[in-house]
PDB file of N, CA and C in Angstrom:
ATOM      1  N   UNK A   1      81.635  22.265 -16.538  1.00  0.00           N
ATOM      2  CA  UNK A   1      80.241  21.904 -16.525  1.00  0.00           C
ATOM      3  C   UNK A   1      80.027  20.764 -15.529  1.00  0.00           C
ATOM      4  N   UNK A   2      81.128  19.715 -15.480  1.00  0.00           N
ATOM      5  CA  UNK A   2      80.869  18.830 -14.483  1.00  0.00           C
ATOM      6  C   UNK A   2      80.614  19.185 -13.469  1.00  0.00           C
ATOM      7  N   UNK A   3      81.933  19.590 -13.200  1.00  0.00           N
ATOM      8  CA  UNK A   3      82.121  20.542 -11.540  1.00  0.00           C
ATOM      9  C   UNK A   3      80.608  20.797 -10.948  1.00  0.00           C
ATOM     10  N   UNK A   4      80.199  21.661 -11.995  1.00  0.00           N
ATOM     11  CA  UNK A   4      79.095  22.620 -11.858  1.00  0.00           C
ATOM     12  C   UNK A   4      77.792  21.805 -11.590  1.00  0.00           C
ATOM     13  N   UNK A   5      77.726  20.744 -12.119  1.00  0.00           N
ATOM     14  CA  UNK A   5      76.511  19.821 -11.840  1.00  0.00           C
ATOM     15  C   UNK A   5      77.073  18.995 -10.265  1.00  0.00           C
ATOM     16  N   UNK A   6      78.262  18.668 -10.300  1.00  0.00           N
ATOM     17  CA  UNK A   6      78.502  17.716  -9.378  1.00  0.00           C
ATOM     18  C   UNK A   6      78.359  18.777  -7.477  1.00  0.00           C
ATOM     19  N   UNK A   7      78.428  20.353  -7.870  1.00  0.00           N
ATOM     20  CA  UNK A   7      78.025  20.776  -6.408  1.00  0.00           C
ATOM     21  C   UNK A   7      76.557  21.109  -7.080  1.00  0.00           C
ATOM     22  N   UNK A   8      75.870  20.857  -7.629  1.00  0.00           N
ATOM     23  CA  UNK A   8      74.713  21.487  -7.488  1.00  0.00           C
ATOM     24  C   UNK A   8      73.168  20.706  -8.120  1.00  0.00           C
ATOM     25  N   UNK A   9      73.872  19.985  -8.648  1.00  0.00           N
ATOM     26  CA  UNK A   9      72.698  18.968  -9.383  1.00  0.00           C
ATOM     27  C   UNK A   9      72.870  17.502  -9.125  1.00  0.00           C
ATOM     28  N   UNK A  10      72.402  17.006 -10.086  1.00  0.00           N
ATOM     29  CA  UNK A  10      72.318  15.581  -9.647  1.00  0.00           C
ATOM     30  C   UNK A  10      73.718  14.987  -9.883  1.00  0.00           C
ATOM     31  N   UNK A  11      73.676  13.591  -9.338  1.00  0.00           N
ATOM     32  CA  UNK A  11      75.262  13.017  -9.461  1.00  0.00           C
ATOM     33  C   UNK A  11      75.040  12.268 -10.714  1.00  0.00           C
ATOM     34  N   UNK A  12      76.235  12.997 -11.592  1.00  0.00           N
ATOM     35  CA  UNK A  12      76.384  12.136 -12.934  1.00  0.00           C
ATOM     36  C   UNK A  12      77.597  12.268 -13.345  1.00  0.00           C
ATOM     37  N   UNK A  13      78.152  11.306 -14.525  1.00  0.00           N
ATOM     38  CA  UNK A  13      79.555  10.960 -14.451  1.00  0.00           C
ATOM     39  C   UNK A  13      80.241  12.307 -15.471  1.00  0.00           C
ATOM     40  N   UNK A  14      81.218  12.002 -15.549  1.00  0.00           N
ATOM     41  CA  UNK A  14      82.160  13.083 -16.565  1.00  0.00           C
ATOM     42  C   UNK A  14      81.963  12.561 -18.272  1.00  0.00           C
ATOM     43  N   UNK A  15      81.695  11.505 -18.127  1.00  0.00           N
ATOM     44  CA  UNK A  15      81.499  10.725 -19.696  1.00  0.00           C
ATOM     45  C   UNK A  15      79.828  11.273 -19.943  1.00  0.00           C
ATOM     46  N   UNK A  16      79.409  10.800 -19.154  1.00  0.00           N
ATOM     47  CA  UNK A  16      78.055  11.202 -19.475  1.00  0.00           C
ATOM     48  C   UNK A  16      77.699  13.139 -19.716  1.00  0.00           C
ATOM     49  N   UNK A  17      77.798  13.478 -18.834  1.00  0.00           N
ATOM     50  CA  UNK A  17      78.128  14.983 -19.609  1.00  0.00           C
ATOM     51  C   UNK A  17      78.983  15.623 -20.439  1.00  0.00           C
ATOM     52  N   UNK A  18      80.085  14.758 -20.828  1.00  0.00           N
ATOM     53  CA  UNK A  18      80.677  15.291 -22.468  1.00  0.00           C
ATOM     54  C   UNK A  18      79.488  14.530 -23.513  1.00  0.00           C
ATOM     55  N   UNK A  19      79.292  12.919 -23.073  1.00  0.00           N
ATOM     56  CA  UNK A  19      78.365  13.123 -24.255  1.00  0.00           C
ATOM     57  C   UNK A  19      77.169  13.513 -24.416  1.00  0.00           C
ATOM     58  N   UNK A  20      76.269  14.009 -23.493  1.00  0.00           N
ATOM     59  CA  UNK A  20      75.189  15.442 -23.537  1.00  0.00           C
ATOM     60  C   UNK A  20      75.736  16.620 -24.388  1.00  0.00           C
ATOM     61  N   UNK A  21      76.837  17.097 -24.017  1.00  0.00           N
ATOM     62  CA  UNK A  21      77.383  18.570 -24.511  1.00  0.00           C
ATOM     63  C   UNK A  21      77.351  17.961 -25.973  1.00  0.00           C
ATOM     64  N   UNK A  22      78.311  17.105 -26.559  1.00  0.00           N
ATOM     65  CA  UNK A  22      78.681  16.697 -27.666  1.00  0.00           C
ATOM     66  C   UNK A  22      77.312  16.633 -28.349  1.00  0.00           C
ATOM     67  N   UNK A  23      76.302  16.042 -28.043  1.00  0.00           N
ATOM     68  CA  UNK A  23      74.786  15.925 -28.872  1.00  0.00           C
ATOM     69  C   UNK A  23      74.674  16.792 -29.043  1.00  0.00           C
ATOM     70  N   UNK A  24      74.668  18.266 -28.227  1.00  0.00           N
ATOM     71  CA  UNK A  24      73.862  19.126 -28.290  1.00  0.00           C
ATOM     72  C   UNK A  24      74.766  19.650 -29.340  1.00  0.00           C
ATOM     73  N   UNK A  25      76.454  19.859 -29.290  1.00  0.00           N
ATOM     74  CA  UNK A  25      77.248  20.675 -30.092  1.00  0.00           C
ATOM     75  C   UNK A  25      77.469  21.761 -29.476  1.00  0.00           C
ATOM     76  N   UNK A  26      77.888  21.451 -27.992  1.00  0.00           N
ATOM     77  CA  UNK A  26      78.391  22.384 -26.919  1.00  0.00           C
ATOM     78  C   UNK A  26      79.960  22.028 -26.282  1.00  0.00           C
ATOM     79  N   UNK A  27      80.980  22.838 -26.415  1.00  0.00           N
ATOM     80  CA  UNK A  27      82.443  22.353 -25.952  1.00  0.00           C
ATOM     81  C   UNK A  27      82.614  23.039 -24.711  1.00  0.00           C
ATOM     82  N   UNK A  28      83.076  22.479 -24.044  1.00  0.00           N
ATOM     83  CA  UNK A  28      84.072  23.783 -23.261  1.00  0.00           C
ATOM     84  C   UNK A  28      84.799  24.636 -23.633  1.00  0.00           C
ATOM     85  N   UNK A  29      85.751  25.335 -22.749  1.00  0.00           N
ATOM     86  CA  UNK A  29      86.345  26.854 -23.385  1.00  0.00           C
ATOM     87  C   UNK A  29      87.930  25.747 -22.785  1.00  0.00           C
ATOM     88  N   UNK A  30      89.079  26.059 -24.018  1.00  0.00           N
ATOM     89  CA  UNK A  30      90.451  25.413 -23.826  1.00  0.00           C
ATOM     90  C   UNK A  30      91.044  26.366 -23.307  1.00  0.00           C
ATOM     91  N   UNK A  31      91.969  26.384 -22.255  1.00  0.00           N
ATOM     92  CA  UNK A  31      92.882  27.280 -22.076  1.00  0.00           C
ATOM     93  C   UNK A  31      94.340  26.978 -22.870  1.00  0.00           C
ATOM     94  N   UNK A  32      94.269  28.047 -23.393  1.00  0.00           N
ATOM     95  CA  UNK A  32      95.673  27.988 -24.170  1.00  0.00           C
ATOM     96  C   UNK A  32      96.829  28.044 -23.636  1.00  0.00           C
ATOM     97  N   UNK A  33      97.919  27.141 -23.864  1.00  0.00           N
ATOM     98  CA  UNK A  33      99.502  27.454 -23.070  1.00  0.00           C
ATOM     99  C   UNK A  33      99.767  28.490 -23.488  1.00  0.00           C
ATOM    100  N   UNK A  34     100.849  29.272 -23.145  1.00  0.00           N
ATOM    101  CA  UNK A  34     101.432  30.471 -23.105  1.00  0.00           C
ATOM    102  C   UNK A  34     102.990  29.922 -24.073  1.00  0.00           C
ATOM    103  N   UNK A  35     103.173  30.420 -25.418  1.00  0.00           N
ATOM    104  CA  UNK A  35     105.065  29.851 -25.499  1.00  0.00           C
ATOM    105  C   UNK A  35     105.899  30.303 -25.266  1.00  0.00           C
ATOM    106  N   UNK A  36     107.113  29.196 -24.944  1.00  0.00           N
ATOM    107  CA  UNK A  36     107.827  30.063 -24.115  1.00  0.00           C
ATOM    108  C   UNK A  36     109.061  30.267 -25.256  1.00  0.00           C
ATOM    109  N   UNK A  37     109.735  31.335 -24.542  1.00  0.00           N
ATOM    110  CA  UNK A  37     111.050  32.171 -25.584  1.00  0.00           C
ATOM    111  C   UNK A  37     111.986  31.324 -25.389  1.00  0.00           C
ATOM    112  N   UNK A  38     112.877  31.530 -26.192  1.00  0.00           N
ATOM    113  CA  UNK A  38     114.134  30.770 -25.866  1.00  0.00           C
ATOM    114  C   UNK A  38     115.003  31.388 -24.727  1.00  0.00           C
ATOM    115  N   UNK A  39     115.589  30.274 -24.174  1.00  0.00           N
ATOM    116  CA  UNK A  39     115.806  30.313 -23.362  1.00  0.00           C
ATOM    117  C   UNK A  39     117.719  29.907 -23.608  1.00  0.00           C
ATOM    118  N   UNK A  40     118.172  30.981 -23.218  1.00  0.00           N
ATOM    119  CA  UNK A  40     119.535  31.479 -23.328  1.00  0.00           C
ATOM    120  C   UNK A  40     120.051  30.388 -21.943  1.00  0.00           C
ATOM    121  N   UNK A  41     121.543  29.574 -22.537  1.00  0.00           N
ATOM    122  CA  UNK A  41     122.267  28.683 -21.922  1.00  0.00           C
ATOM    123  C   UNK A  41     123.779  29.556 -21.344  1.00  0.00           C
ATOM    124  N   UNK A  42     123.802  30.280 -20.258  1.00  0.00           N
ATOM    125  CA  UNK A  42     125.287  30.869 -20.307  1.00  0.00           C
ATOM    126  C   UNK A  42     126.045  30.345 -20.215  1.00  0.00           C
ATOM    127  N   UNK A  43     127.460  30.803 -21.224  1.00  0.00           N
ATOM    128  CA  UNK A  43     128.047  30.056 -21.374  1.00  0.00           C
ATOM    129  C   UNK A  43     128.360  29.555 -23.008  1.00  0.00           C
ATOM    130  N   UNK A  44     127.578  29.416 -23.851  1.00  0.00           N
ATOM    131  CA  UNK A  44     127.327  28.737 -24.652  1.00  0.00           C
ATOM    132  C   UNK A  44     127.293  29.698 -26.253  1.00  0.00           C
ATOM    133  N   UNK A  45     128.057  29.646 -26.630  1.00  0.00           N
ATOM    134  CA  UNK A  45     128.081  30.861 -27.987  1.00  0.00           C
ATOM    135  C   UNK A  45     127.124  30.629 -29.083  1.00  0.00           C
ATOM    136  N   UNK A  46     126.426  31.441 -29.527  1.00  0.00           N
ATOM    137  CA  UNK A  46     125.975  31.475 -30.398  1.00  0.00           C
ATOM    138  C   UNK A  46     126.323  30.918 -31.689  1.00  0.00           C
ATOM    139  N   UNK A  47     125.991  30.673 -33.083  1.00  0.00           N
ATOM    140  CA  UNK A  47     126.128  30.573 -34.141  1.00  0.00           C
ATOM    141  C   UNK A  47     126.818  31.664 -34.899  1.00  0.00           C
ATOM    142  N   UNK A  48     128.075  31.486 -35.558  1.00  0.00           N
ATOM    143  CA  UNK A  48     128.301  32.700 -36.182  1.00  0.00           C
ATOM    144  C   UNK A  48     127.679  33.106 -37.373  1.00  0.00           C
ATOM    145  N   UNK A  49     128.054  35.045 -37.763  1.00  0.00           N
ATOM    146  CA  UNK A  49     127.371  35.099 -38.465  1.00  0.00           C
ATOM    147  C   UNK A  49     127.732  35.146 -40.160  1.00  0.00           C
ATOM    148  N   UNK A  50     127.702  33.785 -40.797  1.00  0.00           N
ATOM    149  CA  UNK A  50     128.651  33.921 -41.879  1.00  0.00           C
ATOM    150  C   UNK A  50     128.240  34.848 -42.896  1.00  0.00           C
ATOM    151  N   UNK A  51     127.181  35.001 -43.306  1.00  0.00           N
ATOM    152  CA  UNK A  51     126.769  35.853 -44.781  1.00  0.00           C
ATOM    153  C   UNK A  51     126.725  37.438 -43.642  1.00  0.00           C
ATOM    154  N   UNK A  52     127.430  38.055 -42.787  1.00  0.00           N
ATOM    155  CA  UNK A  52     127.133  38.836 -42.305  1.00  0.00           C
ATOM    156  C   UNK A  52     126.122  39.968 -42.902  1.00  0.00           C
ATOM    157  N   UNK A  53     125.097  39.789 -42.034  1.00  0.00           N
ATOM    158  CA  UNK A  53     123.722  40.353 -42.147  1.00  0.00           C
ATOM    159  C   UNK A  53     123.603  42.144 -42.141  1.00  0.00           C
ATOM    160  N   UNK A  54     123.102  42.237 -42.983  1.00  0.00           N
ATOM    161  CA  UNK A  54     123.211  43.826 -43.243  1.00  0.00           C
ATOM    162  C   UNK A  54     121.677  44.284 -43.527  1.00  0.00           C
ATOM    163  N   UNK A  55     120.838  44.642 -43.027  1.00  0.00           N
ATOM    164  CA  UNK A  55     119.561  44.938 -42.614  1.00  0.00           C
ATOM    165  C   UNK A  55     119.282  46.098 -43.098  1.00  0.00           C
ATOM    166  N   UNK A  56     120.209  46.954 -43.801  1.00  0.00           N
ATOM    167  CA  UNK A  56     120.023  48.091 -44.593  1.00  0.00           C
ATOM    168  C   UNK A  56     120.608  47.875 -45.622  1.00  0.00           C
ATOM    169  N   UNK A  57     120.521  47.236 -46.787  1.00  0.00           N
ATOM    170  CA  UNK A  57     120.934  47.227 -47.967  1.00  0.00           C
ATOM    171  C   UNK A  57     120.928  48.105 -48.757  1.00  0.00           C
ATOM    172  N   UNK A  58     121.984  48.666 -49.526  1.00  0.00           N
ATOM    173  CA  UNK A  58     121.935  49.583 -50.484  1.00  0.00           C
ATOM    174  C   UNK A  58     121.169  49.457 -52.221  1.00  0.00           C
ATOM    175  N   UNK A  59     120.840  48.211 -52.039  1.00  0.00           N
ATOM    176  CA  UNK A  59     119.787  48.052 -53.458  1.00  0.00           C
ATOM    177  C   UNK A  59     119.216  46.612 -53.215  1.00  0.00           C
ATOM    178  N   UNK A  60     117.964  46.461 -53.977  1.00  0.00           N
ATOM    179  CA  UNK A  60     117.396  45.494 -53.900  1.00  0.00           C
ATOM    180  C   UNK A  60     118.238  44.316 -54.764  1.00  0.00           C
ATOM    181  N   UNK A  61     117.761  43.086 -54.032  1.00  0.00           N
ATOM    182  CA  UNK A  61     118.539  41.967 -54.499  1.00  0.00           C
ATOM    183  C   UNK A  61     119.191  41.597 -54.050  1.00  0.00           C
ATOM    184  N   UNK A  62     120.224  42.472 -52.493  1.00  0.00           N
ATOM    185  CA  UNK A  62     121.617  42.609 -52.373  1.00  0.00           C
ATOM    186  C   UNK A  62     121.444  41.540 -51.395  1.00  0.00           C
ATOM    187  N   UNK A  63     122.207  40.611 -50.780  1.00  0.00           N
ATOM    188  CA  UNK A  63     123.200  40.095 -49.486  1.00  0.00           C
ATOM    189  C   UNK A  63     123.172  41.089 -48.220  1.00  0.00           C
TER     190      UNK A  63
END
């Protein structure tokens, strides 16, 4: 919105047009970061896997 006044309207500060927007109960739009994945160290072993993980269990309850 500044930007936008500062090529085209009158000259006014950045404080002064957040607190216009803010009276009115107008924000800007946030751009959101993007997260990032982990990021694999080569070289470097993993954690072992002690309760070895079994993702198809034969009954509920099980390990």
């Amino acid at each position: 919105m500044h930007a936008a006044l500062r090529r085209k309207g009158p000259c006014v500060s950045r404080k002064r047009v957040e607190r216009l927007m803010r009276s009115v109960g107008i924000s800007g739009v946030l751009r959101r970061r993007r997260g990032r994945t982990t990021v694999r160290i080569p070289g470097v072993r993993t954690a072992p896997d002690l309760v070895e993980r079994d993702f198809n269990p034969t009954a509920s309850n099980e390990l």
